[in-house]
PDB file of N, CA and C in Angstrom:
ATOM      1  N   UNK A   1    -200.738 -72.130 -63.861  1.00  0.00           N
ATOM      2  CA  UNK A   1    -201.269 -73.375 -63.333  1.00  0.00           C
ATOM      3  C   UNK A   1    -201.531 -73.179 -61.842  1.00  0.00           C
ATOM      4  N   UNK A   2    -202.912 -73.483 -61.211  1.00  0.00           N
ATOM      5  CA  UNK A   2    -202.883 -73.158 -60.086  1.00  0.00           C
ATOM      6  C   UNK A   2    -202.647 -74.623 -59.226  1.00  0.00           C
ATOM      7  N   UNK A   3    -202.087 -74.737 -57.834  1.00  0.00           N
ATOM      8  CA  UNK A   3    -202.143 -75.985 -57.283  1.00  0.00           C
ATOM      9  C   UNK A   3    -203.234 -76.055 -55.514  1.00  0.00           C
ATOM     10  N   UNK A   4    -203.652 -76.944 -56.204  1.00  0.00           N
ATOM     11  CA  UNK A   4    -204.732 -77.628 -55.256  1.00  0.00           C
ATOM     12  C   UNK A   4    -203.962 -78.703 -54.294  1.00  0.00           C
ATOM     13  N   UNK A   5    -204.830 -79.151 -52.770  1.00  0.00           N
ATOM     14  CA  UNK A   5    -203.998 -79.730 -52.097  1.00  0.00           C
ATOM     15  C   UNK A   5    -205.483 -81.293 -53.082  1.00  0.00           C
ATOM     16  N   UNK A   6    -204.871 -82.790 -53.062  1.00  0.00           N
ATOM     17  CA  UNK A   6    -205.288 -83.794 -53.029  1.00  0.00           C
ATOM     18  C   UNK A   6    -206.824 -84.056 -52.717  1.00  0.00           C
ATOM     19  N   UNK A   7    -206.800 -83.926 -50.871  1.00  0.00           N
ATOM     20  CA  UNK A   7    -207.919 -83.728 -50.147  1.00  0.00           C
ATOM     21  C   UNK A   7    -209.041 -82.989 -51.118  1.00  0.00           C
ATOM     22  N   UNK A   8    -208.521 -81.652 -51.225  1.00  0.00           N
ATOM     23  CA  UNK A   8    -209.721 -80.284 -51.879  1.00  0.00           C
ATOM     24  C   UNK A   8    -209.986 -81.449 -53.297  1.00  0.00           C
ATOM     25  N   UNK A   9    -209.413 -81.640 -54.279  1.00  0.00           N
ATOM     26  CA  UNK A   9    -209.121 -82.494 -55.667  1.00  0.00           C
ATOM     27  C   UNK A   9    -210.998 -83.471 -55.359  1.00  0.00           C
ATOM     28  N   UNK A  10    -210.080 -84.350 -54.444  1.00  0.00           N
ATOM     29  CA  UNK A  10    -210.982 -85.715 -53.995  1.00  0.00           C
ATOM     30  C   UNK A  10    -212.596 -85.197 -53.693  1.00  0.00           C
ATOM     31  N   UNK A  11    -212.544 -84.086 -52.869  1.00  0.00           N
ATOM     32  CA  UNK A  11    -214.054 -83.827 -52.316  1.00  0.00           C
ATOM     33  C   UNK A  11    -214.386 -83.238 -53.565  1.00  0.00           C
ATOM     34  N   UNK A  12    -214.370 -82.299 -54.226  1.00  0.00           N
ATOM     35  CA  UNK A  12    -214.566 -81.710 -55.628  1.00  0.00           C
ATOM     36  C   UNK A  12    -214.798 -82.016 -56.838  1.00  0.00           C
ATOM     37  N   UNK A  13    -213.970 -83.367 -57.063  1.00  0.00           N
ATOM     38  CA  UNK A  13    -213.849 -83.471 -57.856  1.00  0.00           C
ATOM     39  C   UNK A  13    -214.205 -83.037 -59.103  1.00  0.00           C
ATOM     40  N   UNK A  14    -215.642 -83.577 -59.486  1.00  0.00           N
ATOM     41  CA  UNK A  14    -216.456 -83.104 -60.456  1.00  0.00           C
ATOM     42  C   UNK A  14    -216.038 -81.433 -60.703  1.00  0.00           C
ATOM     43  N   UNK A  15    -216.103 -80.037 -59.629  1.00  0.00           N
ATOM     44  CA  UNK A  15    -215.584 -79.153 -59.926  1.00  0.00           C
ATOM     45  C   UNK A  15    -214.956 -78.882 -60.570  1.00  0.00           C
ATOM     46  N   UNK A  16    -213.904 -79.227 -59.809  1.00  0.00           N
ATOM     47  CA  UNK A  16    -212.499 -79.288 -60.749  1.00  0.00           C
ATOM     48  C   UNK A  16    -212.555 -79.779 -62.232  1.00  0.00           C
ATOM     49  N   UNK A  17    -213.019 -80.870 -62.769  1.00  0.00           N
ATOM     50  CA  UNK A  17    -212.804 -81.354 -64.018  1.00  0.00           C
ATOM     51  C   UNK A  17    -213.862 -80.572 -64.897  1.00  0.00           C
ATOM     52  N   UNK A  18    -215.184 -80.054 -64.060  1.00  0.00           N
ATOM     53  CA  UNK A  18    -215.739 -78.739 -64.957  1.00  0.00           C
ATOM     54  C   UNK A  18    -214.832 -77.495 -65.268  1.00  0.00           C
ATOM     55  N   UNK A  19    -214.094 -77.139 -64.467  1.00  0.00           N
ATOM     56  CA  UNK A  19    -212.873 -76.028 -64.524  1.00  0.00           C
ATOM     57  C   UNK A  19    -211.918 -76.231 -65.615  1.00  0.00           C
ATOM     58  N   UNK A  20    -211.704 -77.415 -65.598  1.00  0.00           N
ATOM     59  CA  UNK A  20    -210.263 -77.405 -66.482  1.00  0.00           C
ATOM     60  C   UNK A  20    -210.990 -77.685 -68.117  1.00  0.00           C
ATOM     61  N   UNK A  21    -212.373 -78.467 -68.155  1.00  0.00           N
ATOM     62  CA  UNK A  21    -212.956 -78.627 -69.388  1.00  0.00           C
ATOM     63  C   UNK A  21    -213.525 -77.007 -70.101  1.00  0.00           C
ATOM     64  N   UNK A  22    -214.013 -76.541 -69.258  1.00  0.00           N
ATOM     65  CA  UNK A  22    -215.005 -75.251 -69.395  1.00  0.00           C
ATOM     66  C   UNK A  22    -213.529 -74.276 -69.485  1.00  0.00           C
ATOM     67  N   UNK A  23    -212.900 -73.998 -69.190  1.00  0.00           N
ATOM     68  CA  UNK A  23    -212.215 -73.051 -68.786  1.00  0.00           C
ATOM     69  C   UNK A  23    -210.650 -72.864 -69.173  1.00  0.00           C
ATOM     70  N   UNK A  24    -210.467 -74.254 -69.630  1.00  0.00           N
ATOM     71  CA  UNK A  24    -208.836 -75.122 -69.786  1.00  0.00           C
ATOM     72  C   UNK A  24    -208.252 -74.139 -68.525  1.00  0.00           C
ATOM     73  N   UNK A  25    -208.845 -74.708 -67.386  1.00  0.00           N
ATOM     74  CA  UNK A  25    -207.671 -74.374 -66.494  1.00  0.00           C
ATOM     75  C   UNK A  25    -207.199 -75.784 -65.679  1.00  0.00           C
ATOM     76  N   UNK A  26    -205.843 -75.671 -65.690  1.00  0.00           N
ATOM     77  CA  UNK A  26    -204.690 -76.717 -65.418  1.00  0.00           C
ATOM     78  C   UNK A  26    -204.025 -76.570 -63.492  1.00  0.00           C
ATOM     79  N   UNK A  27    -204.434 -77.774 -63.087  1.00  0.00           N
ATOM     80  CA  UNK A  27    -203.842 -77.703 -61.657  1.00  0.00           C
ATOM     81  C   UNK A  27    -202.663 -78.970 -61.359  1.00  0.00           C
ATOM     82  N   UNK A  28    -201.880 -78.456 -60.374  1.00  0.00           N
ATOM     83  CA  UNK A  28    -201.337 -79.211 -60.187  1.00  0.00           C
ATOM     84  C   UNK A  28    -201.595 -79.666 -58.700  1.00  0.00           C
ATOM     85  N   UNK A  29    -201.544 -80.793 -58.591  1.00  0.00           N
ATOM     86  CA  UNK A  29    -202.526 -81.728 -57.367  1.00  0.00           C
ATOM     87  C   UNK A  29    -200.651 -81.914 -56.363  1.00  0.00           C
ATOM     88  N   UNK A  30    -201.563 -81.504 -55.099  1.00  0.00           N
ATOM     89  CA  UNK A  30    -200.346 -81.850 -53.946  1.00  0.00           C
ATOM     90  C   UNK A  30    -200.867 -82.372 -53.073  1.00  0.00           C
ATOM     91  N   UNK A  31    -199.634 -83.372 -52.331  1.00  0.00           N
ATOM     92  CA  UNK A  31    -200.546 -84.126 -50.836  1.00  0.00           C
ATOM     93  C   UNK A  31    -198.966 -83.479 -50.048  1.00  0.00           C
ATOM     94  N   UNK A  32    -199.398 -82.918 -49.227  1.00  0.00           N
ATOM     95  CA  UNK A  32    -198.757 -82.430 -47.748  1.00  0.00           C
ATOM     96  C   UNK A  32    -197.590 -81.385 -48.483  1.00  0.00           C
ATOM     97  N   UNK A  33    -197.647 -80.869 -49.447  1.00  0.00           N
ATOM     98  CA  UNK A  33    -197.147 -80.009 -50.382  1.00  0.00           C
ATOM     99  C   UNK A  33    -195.836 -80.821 -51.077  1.00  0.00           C
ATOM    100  N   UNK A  34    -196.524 -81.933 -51.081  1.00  0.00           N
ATOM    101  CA  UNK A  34    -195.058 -82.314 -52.358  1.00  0.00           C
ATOM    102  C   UNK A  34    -196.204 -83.192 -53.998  1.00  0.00           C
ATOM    103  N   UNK A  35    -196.135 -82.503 -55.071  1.00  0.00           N
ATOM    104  CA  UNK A  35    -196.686 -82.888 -56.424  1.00  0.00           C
ATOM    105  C   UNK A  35    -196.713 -84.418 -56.501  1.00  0.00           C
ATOM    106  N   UNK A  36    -197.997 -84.611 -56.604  1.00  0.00           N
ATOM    107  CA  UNK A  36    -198.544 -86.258 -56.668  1.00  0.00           C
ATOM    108  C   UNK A  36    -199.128 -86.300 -58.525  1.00  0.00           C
ATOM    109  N   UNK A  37    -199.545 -84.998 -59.354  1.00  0.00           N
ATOM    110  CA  UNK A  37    -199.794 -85.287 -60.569  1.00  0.00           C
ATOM    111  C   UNK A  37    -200.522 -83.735 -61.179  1.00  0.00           C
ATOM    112  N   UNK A  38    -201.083 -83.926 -62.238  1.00  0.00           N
ATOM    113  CA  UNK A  38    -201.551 -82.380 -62.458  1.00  0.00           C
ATOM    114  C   UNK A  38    -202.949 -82.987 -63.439  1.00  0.00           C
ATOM    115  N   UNK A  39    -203.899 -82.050 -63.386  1.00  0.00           N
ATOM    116  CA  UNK A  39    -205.219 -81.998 -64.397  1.00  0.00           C
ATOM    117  C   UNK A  39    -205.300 -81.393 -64.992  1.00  0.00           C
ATOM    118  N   UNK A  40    -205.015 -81.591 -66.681  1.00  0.00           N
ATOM    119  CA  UNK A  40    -205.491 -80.956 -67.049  1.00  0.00           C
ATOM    120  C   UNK A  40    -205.945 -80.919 -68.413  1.00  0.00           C
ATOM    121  N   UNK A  41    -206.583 -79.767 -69.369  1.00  0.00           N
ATOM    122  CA  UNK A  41    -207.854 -79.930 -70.397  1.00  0.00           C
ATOM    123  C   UNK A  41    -206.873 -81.077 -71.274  1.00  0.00           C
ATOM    124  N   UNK A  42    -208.247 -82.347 -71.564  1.00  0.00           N
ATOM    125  CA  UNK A  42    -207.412 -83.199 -72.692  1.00  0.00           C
ATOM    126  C   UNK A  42    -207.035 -82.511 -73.886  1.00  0.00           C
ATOM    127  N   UNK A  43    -207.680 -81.559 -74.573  1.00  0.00           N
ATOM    128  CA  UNK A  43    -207.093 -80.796 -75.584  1.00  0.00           C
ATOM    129  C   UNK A  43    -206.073 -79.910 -75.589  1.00  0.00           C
ATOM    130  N   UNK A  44    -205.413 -80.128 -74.270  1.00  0.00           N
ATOM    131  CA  UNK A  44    -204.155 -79.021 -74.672  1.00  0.00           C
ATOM    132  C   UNK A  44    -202.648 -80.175 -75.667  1.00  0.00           C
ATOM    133  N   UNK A  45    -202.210 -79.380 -76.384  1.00  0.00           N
ATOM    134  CA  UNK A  45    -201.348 -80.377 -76.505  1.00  0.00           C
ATOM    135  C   UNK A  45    -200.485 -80.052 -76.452  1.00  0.00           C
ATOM    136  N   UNK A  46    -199.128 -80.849 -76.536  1.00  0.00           N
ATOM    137  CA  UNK A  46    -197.428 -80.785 -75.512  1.00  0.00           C
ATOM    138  C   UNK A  46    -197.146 -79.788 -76.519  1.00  0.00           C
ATOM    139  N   UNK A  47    -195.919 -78.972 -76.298  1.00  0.00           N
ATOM    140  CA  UNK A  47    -195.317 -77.564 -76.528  1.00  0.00           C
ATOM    141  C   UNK A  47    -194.526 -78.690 -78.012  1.00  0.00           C
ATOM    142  N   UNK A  48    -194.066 -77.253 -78.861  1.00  0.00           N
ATOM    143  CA  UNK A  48    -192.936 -77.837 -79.612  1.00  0.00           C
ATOM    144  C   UNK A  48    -192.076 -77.300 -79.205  1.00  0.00           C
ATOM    145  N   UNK A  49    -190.772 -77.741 -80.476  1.00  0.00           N
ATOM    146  CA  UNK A  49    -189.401 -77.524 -80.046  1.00  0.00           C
ATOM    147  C   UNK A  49    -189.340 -76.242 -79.686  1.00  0.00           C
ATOM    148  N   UNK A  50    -189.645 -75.217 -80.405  1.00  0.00           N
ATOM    149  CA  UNK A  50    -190.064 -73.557 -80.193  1.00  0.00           C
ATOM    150  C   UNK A  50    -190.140 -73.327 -78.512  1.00  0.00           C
ATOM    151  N   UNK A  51    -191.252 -73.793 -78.133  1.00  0.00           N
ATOM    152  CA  UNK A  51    -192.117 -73.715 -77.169  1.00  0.00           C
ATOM    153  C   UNK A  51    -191.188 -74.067 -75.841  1.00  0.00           C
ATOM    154  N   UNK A  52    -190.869 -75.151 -75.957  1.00  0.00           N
ATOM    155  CA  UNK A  52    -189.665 -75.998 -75.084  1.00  0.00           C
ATOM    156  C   UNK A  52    -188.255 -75.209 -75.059  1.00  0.00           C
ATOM    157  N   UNK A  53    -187.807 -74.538 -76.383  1.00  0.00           N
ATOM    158  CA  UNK A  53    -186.214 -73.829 -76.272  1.00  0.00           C
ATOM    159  C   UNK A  53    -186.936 -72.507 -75.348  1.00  0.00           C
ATOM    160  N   UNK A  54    -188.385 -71.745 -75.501  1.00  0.00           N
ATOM    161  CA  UNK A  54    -188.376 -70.546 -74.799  1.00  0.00           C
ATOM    162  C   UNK A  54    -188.230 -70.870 -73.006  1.00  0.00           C
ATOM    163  N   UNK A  55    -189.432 -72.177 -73.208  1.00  0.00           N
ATOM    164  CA  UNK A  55    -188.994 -72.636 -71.742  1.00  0.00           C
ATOM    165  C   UNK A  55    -188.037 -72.880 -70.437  1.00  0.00           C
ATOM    166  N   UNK A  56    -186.900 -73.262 -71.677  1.00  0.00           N
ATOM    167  CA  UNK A  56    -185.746 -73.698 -71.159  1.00  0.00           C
ATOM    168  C   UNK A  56    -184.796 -72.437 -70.866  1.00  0.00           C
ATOM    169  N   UNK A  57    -185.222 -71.602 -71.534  1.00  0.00           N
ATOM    170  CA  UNK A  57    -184.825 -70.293 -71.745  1.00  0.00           C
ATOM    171  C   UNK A  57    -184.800 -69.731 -70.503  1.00  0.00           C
ATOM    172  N   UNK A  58    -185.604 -69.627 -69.906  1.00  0.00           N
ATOM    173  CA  UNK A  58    -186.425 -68.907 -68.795  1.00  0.00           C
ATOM    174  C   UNK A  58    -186.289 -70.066 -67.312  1.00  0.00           C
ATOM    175  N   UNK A  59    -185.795 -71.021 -67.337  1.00  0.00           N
ATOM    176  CA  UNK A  59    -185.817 -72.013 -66.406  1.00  0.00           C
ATOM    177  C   UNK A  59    -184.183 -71.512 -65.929  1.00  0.00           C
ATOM    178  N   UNK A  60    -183.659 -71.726 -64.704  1.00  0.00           N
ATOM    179  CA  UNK A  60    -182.346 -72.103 -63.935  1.00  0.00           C
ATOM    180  C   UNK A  60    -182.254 -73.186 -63.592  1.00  0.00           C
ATOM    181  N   UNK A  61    -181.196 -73.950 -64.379  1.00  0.00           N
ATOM    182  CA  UNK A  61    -180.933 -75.346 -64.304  1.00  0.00           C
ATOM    183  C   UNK A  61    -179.635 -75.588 -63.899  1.00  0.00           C
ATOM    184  N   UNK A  62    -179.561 -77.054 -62.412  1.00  0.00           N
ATOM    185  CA  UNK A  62    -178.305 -77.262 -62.133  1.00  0.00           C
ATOM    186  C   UNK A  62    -177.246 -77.147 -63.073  1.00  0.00           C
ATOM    187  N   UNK A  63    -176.146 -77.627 -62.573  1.00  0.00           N
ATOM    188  CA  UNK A  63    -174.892 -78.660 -63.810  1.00  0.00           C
ATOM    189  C   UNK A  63    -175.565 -79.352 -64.231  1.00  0.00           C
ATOM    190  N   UNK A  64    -175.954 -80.124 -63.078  1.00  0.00           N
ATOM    191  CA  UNK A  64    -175.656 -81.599 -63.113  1.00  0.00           C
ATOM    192  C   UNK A  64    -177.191 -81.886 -63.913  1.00  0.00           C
ATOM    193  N   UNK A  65    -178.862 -81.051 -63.900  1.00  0.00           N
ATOM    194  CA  UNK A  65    -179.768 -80.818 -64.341  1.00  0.00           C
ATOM    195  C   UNK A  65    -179.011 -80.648 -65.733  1.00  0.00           C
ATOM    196  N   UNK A  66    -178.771 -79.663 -66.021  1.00  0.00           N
ATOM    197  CA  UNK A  66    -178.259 -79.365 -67.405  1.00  0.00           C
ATOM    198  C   UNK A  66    -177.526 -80.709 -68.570  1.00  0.00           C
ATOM    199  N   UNK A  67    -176.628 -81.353 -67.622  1.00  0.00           N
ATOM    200  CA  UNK A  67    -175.958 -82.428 -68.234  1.00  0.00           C
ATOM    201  C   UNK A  67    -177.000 -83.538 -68.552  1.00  0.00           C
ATOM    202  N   UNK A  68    -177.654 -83.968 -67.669  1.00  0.00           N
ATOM    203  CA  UNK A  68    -178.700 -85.062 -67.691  1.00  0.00           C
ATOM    204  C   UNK A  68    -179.972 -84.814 -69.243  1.00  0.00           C
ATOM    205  N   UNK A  69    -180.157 -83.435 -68.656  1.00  0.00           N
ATOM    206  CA  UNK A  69    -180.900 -83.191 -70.130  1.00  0.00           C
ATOM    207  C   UNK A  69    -180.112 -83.270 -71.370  1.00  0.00           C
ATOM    208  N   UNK A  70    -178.760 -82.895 -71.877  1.00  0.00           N
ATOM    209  CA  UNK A  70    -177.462 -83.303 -72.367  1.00  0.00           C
ATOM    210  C   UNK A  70    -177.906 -84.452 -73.273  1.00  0.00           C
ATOM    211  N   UNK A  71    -177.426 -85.280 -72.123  1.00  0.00           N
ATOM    212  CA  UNK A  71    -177.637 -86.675 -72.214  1.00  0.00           C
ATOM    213  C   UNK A  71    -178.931 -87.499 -72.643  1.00  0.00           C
ATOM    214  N   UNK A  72    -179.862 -86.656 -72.155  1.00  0.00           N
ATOM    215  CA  UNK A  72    -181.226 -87.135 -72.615  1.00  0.00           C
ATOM    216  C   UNK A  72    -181.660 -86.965 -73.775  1.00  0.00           C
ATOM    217  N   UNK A  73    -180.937 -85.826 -74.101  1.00  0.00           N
ATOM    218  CA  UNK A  73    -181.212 -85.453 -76.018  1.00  0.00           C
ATOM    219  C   UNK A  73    -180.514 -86.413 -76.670  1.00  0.00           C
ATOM    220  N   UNK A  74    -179.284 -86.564 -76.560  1.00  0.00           N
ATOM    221  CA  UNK A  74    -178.008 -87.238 -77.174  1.00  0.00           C
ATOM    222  C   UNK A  74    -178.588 -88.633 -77.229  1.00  0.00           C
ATOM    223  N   UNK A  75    -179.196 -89.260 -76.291  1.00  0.00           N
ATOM    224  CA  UNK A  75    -179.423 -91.033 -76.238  1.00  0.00           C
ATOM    225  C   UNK A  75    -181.027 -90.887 -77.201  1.00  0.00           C
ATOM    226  N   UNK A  76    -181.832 -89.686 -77.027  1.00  0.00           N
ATOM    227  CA  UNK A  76    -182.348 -89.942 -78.383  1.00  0.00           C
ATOM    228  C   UNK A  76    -182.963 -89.498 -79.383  1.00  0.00           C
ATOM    229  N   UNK A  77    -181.233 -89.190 -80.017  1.00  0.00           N
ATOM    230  CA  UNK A  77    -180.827 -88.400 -81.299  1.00  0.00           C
ATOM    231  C   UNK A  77    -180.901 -90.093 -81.640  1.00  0.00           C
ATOM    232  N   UNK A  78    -179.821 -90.690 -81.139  1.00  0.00           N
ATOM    233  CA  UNK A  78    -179.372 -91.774 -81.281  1.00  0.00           C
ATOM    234  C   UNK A  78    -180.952 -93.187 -81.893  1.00  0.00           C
ATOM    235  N   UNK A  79    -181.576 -92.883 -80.696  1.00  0.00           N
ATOM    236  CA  UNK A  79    -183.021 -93.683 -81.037  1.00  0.00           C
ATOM    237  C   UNK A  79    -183.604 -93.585 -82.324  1.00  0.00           C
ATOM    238  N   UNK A  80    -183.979 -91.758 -82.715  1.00  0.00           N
ATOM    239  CA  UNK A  80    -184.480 -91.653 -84.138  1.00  0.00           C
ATOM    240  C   UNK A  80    -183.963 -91.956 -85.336  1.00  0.00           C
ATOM    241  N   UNK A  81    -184.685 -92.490 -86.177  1.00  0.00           N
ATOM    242  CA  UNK A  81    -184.258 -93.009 -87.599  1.00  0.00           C
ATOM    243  C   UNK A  81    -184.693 -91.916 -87.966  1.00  0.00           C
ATOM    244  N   UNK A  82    -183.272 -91.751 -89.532  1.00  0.00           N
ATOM    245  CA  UNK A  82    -183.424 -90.301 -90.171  1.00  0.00           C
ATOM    246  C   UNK A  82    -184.921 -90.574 -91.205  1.00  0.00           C
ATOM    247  N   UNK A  83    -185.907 -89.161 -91.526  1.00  0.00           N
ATOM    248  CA  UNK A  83    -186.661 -89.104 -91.999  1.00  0.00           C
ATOM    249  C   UNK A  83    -186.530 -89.858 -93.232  1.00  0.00           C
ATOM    250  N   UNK A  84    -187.464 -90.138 -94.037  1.00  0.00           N
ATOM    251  CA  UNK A  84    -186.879 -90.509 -95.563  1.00  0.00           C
ATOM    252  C   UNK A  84    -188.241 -89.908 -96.542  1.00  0.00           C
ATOM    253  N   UNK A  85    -187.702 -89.520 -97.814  1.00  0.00           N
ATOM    254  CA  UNK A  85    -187.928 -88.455 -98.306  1.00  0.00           C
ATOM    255  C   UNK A  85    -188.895 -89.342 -99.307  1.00  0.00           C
ATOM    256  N   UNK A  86    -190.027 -89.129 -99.300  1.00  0.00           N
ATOM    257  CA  UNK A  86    -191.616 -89.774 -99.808  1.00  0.00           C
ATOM    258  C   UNK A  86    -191.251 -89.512-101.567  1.00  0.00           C
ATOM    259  N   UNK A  87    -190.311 -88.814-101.706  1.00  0.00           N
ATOM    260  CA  UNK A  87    -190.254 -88.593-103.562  1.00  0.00           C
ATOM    261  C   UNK A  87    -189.182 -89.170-104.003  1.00  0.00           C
ATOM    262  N   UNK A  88    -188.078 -89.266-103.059  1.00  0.00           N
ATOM    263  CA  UNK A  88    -186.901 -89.473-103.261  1.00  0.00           C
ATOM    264  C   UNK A  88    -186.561 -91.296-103.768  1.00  0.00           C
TER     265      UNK A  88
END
């Protein structure tokens, strides 16, 4: 993913959204170098579980990062209703 500053984004625009359509290339947009959002191709779509465990794999995460995600699974395990079986 390459990152662009805001400013460059704004004057360009059109560029840019030929880039990421033509090309699926993905930026992430900064103002004074701190991440305001990212562009990119509407057809990509979010990782699966696969995709996400290699991720996580490869990431260094606080404690306290680590716990929160923890927690974020756990509250919703809790949310999903178990599948139910279309024959059963």
């Amino acid at each position: 993913m390459k990152t662009v500053e805001a400013s460059k984004i704004s004057a360009k625009f059109g560029k840019f959204l030929d880039e990421v359509h033509s090309l699926h290339t993905s930026f992430r947009i900064v103002k004074d170098g701190v991440s305001h959002g990212y562009l990119v191709p509407a057809s990509e779509p979010g990782c699966n579980s696969h995709e996400l465990a290699a991720d996580l794999a490869e990431t260094e995460l606080s404690a306290e990062d680590r716990h929160e995600f923890a927690a974020a699974i756990a509250k919703g395990r809790k949310v999903l209703k178990p599948l139910k079986n279309p024959w059963g």
